[in-house]
N, C-alpha and C. Protein backbone atom coordinates (compact mmCIF):
# COMPACT_ATOMS: atom_id res chain seq x y z
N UNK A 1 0.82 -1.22 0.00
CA UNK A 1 0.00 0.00 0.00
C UNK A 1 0.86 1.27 0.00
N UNK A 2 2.32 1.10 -0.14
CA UNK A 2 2.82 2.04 0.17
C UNK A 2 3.00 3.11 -1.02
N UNK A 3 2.34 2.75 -2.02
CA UNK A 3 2.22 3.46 -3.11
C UNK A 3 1.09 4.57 -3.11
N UNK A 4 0.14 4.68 -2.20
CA UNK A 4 -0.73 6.09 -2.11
C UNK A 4 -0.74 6.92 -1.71
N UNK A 5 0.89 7.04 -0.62
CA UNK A 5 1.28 8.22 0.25
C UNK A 5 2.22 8.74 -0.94
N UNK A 6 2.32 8.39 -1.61
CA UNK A 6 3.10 9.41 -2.83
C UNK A 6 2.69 10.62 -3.30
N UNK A 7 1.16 10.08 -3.24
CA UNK A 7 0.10 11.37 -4.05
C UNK A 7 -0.15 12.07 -2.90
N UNK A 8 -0.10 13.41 -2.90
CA UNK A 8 -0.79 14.27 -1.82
C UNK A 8 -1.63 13.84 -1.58
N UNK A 9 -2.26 13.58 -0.47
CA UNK A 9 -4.33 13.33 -0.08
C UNK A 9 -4.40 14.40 0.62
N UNK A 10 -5.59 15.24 -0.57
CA UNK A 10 -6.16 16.38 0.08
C UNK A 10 -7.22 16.04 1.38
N UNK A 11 -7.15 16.74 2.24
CA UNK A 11 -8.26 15.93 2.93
C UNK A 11 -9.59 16.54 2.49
N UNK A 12 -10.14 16.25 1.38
CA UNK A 12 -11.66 17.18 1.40
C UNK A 12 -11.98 17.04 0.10
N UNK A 13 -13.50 17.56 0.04
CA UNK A 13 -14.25 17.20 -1.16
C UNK A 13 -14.22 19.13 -1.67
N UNK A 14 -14.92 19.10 -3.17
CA UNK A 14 -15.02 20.15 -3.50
C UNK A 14 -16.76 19.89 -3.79
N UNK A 15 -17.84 20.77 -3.30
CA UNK A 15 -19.39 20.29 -3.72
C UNK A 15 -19.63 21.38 -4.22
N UNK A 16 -19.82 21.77 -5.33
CA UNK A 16 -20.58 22.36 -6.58
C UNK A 16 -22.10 22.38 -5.84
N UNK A 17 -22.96 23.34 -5.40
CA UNK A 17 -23.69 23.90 -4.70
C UNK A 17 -25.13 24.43 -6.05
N UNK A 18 -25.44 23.77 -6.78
CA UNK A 18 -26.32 24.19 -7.62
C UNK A 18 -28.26 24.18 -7.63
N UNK A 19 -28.62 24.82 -8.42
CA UNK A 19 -30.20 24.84 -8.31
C UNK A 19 -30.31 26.30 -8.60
N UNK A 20 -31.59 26.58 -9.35
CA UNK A 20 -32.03 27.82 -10.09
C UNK A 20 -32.42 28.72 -8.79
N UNK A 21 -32.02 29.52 -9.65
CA UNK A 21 -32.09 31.39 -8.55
C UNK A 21 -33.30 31.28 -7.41
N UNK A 22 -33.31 31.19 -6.45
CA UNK A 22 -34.22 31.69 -5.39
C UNK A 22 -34.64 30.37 -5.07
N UNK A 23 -33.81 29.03 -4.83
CA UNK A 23 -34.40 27.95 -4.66
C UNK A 23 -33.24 27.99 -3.01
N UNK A 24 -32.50 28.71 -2.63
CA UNK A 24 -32.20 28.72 -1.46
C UNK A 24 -30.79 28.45 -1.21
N UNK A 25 -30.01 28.77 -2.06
CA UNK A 25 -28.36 28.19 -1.70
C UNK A 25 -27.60 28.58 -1.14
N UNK A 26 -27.86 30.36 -1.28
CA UNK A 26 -26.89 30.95 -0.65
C UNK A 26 -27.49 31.02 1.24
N UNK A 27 -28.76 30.90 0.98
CA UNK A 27 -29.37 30.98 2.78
C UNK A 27 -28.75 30.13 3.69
N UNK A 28 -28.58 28.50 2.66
CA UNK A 28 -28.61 27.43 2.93
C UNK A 28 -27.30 27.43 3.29
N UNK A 29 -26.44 27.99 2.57
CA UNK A 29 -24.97 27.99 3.02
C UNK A 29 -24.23 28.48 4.02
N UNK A 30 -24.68 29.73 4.19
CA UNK A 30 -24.87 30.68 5.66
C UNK A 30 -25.27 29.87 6.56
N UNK A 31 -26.42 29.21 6.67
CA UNK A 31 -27.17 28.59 7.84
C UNK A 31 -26.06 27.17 7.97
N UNK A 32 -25.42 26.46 7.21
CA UNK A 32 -24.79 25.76 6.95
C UNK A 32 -23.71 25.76 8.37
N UNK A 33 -23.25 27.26 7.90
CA UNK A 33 -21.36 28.24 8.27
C UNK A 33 -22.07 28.65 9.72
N UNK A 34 -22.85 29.65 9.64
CA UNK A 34 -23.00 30.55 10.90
C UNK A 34 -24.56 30.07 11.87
N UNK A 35 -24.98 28.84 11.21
CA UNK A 35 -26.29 28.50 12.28
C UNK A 35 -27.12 29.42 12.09
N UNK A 36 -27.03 30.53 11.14
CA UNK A 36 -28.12 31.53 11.86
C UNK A 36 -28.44 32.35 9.71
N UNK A 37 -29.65 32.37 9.53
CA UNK A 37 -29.63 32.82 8.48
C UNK A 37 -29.97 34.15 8.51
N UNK A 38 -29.39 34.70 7.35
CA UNK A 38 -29.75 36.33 7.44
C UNK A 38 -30.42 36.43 5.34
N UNK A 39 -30.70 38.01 5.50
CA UNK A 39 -31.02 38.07 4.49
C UNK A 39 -30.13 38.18 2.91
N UNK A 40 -30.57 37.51 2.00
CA UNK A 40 -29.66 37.33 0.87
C UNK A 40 -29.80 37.85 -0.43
N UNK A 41 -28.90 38.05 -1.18
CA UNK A 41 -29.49 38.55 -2.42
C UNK A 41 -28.74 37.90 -3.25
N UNK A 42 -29.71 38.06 -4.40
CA UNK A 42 -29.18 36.98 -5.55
C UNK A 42 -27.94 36.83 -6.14
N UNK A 43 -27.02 35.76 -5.84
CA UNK A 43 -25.95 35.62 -6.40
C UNK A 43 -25.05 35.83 -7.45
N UNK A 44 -24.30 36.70 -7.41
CA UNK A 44 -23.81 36.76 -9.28
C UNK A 44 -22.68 36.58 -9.11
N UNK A 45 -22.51 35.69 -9.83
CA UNK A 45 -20.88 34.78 -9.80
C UNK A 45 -21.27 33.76 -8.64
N UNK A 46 -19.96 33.67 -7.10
CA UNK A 46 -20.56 32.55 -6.92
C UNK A 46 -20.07 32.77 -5.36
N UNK A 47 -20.41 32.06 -3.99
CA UNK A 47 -19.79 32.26 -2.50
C UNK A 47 -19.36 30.85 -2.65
N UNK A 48 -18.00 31.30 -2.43
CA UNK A 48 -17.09 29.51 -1.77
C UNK A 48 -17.07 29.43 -0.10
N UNK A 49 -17.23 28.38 0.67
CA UNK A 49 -17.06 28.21 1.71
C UNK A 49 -16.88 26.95 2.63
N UNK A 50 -15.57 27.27 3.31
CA UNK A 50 -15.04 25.59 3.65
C UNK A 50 -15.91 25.62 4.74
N UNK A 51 -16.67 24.13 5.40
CA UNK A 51 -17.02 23.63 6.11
C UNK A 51 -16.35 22.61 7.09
N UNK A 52 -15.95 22.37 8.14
CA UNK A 52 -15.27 21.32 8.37
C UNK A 52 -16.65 20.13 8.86
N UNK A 53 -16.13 18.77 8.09
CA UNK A 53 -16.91 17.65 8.55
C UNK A 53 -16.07 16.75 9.01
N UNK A 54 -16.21 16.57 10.09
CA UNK A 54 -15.82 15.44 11.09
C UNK A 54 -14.27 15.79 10.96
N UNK A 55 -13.80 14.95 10.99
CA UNK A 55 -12.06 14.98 11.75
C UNK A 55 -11.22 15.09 10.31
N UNK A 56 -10.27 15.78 10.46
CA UNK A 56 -9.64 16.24 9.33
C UNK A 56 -10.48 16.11 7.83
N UNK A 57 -11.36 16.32 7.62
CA UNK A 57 -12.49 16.68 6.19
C UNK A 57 -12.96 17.86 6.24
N UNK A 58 -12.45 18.51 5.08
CA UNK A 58 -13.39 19.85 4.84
C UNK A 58 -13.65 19.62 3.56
N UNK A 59 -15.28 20.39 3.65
CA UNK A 59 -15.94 20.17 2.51
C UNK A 59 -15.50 21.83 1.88
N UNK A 60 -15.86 22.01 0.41
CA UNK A 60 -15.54 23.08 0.52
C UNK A 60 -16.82 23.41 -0.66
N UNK A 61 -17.83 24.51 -0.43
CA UNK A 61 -19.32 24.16 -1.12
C UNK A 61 -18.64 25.56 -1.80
N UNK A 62 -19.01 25.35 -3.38
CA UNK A 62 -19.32 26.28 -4.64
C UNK A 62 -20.45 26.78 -4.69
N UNK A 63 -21.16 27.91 -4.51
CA UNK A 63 -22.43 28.15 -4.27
C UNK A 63 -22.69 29.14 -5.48
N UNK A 64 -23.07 28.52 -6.51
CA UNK A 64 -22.86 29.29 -7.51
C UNK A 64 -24.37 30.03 -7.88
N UNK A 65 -24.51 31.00 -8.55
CA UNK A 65 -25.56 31.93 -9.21
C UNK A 65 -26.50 30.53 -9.87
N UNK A 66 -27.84 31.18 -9.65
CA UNK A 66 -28.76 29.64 -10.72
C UNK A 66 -29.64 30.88 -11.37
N UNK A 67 -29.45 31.97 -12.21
CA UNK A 67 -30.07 33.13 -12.85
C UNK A 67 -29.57 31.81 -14.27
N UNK A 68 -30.32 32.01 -15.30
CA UNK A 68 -30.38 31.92 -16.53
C UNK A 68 -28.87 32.26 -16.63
N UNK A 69 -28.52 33.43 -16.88
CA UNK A 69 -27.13 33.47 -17.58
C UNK A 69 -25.60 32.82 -16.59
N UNK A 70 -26.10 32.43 -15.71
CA UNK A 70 -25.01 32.40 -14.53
C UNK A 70 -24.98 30.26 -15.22
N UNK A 71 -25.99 30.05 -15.29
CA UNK A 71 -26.66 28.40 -15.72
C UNK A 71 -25.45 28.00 -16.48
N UNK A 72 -24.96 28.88 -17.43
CA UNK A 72 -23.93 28.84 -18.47
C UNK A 72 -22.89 28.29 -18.18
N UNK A 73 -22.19 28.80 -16.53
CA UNK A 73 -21.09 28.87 -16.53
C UNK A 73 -21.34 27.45 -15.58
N UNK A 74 -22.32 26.69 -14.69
CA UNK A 74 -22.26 26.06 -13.90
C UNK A 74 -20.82 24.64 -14.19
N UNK A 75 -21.07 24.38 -15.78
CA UNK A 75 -20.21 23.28 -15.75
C UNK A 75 -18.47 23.27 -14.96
N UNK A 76 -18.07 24.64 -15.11
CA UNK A 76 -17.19 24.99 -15.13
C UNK A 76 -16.63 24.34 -13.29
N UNK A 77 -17.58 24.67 -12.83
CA UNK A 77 -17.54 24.10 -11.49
C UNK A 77 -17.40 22.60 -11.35
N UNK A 78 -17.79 21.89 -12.13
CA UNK A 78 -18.05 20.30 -12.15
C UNK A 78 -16.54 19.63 -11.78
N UNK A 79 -15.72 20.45 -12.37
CA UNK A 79 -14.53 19.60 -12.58
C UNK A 79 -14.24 19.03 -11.30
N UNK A 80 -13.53 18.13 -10.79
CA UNK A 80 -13.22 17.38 -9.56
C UNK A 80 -14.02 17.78 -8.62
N UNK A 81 -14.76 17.76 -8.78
CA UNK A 81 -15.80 17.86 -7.56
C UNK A 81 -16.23 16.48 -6.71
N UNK A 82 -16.22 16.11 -5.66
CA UNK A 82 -16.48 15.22 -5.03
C UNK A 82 -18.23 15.04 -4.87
N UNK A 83 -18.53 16.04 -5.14
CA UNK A 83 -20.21 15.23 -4.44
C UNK A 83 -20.85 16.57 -5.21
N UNK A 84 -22.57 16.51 -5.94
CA UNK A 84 -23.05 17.90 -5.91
C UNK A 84 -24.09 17.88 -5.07
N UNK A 85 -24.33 19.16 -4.55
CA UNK A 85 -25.09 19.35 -4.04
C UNK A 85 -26.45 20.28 -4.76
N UNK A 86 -27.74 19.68 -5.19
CA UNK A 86 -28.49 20.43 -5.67
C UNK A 86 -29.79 20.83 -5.02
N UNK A 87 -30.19 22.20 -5.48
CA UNK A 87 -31.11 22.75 -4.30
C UNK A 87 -32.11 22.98 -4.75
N UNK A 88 -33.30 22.83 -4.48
CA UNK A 88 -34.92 22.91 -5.00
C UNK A 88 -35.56 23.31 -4.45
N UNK A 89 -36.30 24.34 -4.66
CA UNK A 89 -37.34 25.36 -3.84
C UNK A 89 -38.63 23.94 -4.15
N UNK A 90 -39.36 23.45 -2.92
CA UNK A 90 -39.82 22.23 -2.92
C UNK A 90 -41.66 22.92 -3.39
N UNK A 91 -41.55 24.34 -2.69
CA UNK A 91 -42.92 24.88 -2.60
C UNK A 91 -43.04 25.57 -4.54
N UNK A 92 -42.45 25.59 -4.85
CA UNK A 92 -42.81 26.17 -6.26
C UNK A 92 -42.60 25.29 -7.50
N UNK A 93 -43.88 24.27 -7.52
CA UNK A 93 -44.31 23.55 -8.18
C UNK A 93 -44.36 24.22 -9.60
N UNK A 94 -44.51 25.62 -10.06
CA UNK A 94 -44.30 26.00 -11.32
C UNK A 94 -43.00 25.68 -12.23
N UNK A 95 -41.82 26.09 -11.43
CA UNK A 95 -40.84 26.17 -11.77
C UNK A 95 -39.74 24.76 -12.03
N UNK A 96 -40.87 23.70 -11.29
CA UNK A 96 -40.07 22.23 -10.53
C UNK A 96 -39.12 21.51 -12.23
N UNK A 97 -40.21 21.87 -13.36
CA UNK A 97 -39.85 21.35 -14.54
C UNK A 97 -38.41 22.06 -15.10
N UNK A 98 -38.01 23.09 -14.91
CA UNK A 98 -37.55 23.77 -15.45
C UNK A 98 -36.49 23.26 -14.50
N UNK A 99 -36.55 23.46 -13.15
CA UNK A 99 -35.22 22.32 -12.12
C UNK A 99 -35.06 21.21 -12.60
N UNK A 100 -35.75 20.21 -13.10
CA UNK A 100 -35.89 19.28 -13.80
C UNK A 100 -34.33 19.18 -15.15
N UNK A 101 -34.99 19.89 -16.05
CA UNK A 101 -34.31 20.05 -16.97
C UNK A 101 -32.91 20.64 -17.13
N UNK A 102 -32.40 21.57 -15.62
CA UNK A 102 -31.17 21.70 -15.13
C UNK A 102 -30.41 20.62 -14.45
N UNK A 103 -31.06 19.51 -13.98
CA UNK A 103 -30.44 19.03 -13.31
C UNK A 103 -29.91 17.73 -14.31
N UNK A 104 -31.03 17.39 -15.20
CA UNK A 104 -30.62 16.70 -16.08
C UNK A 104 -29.42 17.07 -16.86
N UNK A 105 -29.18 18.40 -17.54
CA UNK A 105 -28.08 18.90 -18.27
C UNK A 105 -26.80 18.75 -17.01
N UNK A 106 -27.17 18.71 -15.82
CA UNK A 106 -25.69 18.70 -15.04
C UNK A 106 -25.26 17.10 -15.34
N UNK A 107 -26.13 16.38 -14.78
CA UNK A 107 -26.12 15.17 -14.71
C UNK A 107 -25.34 14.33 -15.95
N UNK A 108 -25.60 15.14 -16.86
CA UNK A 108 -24.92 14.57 -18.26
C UNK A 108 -23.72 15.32 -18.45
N UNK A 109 -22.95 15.59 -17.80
CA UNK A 109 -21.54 16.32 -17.82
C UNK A 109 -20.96 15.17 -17.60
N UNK A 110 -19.86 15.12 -18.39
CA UNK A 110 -18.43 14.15 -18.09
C UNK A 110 -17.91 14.33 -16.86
N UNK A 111 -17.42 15.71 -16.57
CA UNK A 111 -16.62 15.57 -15.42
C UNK A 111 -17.08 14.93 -14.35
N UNK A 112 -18.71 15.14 -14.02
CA UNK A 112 -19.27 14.40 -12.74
C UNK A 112 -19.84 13.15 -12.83
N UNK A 113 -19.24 12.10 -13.59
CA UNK A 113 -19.94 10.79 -13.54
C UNK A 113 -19.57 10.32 -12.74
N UNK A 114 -20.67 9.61 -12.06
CA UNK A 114 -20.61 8.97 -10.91
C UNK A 114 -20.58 9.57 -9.70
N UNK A 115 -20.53 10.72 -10.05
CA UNK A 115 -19.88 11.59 -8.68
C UNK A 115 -21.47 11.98 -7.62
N UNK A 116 -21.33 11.90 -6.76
CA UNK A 116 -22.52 11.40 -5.87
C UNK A 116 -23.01 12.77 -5.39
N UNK A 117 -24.24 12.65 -5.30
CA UNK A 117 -25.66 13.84 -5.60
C UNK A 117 -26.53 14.12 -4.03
N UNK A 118 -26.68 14.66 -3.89
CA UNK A 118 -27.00 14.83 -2.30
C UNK A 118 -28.30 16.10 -3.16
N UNK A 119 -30.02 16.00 -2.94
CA UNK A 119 -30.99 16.96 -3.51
C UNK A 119 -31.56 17.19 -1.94
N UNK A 120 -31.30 18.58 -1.74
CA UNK A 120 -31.92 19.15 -0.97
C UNK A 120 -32.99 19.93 -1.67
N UNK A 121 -34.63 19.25 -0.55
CA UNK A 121 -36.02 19.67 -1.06
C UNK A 121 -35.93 20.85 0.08
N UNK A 122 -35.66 21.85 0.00
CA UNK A 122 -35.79 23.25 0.70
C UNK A 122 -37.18 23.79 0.82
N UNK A 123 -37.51 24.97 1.59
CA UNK A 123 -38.88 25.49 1.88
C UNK A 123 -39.40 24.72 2.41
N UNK A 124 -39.43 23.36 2.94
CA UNK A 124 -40.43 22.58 3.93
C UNK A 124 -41.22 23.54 4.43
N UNK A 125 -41.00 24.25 4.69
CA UNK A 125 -42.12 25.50 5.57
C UNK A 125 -43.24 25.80 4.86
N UNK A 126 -42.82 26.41 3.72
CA UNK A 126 -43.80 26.30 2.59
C UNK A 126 -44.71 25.74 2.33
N UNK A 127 -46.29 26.39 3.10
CA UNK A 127 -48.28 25.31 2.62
C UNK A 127 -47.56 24.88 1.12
N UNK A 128 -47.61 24.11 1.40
CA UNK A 128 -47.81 22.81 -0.51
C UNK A 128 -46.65 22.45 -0.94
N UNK A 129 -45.51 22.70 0.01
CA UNK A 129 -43.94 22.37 -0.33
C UNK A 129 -44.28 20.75 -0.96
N UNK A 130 -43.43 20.11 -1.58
CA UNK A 130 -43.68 18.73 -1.90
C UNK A 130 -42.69 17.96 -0.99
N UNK A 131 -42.81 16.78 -1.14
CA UNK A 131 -41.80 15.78 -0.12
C UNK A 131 -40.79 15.27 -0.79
N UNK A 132 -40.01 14.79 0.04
CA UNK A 132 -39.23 13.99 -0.57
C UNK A 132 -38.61 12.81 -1.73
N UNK A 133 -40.26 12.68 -1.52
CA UNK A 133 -40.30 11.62 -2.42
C UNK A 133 -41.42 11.88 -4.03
N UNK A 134 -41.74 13.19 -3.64
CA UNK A 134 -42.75 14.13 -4.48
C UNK A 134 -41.67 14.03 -5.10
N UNK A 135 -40.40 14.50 -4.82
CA UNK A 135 -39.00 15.37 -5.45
C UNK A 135 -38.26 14.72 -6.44
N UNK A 136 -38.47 13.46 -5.75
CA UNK A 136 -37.44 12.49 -6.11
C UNK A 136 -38.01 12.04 -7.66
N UNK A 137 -39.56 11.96 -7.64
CA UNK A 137 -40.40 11.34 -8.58
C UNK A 137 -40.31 13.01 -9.61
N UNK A 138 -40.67 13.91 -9.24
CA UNK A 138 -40.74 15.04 -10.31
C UNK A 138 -39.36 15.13 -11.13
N UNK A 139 -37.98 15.23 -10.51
CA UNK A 139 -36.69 15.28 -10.87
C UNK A 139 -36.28 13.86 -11.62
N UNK A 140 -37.34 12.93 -11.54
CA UNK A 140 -36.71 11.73 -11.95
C UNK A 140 -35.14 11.32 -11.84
N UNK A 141 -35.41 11.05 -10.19
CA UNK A 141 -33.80 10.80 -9.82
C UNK A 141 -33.04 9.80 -10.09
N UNK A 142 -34.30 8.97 -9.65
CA UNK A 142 -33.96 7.50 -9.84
C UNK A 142 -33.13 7.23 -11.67
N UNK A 143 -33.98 7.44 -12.55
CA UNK A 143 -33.56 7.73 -13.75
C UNK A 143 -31.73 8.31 -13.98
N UNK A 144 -31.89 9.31 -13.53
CA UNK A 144 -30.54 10.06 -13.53
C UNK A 144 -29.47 9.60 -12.86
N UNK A 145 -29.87 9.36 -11.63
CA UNK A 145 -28.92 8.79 -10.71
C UNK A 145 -28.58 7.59 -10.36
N UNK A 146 -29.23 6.76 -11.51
CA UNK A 146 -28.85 5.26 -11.34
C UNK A 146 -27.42 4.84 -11.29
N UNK A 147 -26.59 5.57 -11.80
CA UNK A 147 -25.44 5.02 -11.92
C UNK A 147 -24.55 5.74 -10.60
N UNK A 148 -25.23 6.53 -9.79
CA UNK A 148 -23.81 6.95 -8.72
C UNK A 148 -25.08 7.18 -7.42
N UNK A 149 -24.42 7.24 -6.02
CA UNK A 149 -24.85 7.41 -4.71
C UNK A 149 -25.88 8.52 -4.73
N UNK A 150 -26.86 8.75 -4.57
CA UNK A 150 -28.19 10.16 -4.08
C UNK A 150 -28.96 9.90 -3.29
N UNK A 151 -29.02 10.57 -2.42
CA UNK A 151 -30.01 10.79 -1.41
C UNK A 151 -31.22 12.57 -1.38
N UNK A 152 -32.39 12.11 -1.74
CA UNK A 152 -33.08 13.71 -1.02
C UNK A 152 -33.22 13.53 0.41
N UNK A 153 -33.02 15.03 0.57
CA UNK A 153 -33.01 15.32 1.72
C UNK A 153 -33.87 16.78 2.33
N UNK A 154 -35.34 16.40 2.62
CA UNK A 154 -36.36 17.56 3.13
C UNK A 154 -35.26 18.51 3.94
N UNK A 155 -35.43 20.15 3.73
CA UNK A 155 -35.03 20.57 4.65
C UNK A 155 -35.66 21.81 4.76
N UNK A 156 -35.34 23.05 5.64
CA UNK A 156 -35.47 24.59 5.95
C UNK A 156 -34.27 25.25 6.08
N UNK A 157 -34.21 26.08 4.65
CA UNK A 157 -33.08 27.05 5.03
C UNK A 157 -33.11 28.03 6.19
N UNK A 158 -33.97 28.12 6.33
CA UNK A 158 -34.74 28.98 7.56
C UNK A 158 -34.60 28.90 8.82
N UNK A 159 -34.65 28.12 9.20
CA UNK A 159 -35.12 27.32 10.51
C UNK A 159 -34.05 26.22 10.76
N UNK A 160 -33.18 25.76 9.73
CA UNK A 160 -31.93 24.78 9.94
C UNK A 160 -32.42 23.51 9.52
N UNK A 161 -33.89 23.40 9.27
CA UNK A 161 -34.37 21.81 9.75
C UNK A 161 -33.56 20.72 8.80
N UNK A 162 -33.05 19.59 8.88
CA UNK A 162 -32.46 18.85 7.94
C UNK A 162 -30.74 19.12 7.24
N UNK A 163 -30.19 20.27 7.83
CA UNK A 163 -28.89 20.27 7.53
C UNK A 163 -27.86 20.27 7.86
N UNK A 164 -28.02 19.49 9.34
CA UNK A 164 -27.10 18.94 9.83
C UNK A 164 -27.08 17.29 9.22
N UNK A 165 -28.13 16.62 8.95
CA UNK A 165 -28.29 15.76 8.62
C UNK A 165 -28.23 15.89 6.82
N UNK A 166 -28.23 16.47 6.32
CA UNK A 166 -27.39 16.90 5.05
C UNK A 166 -26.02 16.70 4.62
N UNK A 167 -25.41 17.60 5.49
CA UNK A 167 -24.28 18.03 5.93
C UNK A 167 -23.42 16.72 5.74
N UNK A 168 -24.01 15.85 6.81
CA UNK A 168 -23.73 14.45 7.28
C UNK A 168 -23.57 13.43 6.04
N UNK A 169 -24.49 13.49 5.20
CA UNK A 169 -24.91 12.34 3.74
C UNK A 169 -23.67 12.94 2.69
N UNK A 170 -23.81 14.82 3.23
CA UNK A 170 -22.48 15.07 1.63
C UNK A 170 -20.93 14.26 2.17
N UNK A 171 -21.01 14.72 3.34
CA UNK A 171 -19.19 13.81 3.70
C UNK A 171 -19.23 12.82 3.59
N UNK A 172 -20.21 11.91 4.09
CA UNK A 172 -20.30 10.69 3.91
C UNK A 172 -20.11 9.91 2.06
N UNK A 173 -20.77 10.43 1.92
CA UNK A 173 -20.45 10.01 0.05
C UNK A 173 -19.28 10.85 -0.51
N UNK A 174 -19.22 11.84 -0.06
CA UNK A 174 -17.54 12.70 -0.59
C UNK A 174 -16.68 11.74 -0.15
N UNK A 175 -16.22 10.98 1.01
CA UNK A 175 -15.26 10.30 1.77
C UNK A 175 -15.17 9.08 0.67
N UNK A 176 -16.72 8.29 0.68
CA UNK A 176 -16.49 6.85 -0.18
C UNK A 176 -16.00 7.29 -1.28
N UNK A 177 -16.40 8.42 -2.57
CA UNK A 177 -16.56 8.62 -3.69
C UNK A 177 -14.63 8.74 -3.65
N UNK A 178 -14.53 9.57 -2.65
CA UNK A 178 -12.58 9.96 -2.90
C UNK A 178 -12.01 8.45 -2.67
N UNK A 179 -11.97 7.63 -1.81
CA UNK A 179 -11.53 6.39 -1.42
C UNK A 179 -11.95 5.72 -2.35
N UNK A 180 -12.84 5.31 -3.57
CA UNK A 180 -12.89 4.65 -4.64
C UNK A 180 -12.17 4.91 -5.75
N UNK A 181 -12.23 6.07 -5.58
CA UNK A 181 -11.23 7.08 -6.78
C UNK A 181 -10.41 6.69 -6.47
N UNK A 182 -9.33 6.90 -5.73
CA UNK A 182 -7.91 6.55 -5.21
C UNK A 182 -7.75 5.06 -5.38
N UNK A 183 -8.39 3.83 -4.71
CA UNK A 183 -8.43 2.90 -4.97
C UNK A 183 -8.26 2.55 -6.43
N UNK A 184 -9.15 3.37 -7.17
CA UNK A 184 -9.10 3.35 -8.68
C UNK A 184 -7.57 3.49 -9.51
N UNK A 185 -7.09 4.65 -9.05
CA UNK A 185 -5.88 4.93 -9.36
C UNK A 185 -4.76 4.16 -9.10
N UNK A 186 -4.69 3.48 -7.97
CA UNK A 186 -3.67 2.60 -7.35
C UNK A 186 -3.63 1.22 -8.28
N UNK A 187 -4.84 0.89 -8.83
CA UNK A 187 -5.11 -0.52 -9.29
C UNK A 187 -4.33 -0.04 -10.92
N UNK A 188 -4.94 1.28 -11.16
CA UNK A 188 -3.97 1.35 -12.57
C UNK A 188 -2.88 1.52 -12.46
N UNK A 189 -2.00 1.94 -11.72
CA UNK A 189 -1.10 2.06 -11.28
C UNK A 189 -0.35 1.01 -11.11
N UNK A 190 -0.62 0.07 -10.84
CA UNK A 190 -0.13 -1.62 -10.20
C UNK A 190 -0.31 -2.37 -11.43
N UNK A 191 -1.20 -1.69 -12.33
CA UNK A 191 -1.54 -2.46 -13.42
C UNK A 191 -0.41 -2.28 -14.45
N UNK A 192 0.39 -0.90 -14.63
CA UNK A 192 1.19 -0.76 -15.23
C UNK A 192 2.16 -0.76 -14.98
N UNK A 193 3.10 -1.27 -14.03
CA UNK A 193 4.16 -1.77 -13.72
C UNK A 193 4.70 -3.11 -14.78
């Protein structure tokens, strides 16, 4: 095994923080960092911010703009990213198709295959928010995400509800997803000797 201390091991994931404008990312991220949400305004360009999870892991969340023209640049973020994180305003059933159809275009990026999906259903607070499993069925996850780790996850940017237990599912699949990778590398590695 003494061949994997060669490569630096970063300790940490990079999570690409996505979902269309006003579905809650930047609240979510704050409440994430400081426990306490304040008021936000719409993102242009993007807030980075390390999190520490559990013992030497920091996550480090891309919280990028979800405006139409900002949509453009999202791939750009994809690259080595350990886990994404995507965010859905759960109460605005108008718009759910149109999340739909973003998440699909991420989903079909090269850089993130396989790379494991963590959907936060946000606004729980929200009369007529949908569930979890409303979410899962509108986004057709199952579909998309057959081939790598996802979990939804109900939450409140508001109120905190569900993101510690969020929080918890992104390290958790950032940790396996990096330790398979590496594993991956070592075997080609051994292979070409």
């Amino acid at each position: 095994m003494g061949l994997q201390n060669t490569k630096p091991s970063g300790k940490g994931a990079n999570i690409p923080m996505l979902g269309l404008d006003s579905a809650g990312k930047s609240t979510l991220l704050y409440k994430l960092r400081y426990k306490d949400a304040f008021i936000t305004v719409p993102t242009i360009g993007f807030n980075v911010d390390m999190i520490e999870a559990g013992k030497d892991f920091t996550l480090t969340f891309w919280d990028v703009g979800g405006q139409k023209k900002m949509r453009e640049l999202w791939s750009n973020f994809l690259e080595d990213a350990g886990g994404l994180l995507y965010v859905v305003d759960s109460s605005d059933k108008r718009r759910l198709e149109e999340s739909r159809r973003e998440f699909e275009l991420i989903l079909k990026n090269e850089s993130i295959k396989n790379v494991p999906v963590v959907v936060l259903a946000n606004k729980q607070d929200l009369p007529g928010a949908l569930n979890a499993e409303e979410i899962t069925r509108k986004l057709k996850i199952k579909k998309y995400c057959s081939d790598r780790n996802w979990y939804v996850q109900p939450c409140c940017a508001i109120t905190g509800e569900g993101l510690p237990e969020a929080l918890q599912r992104v390290a958790t699949f950032a940790r396996q997803y990096k330790k398979s990778k590496e594993t991956f590398i070592t075997l080609k590695e051994l292979n070409s000797f």
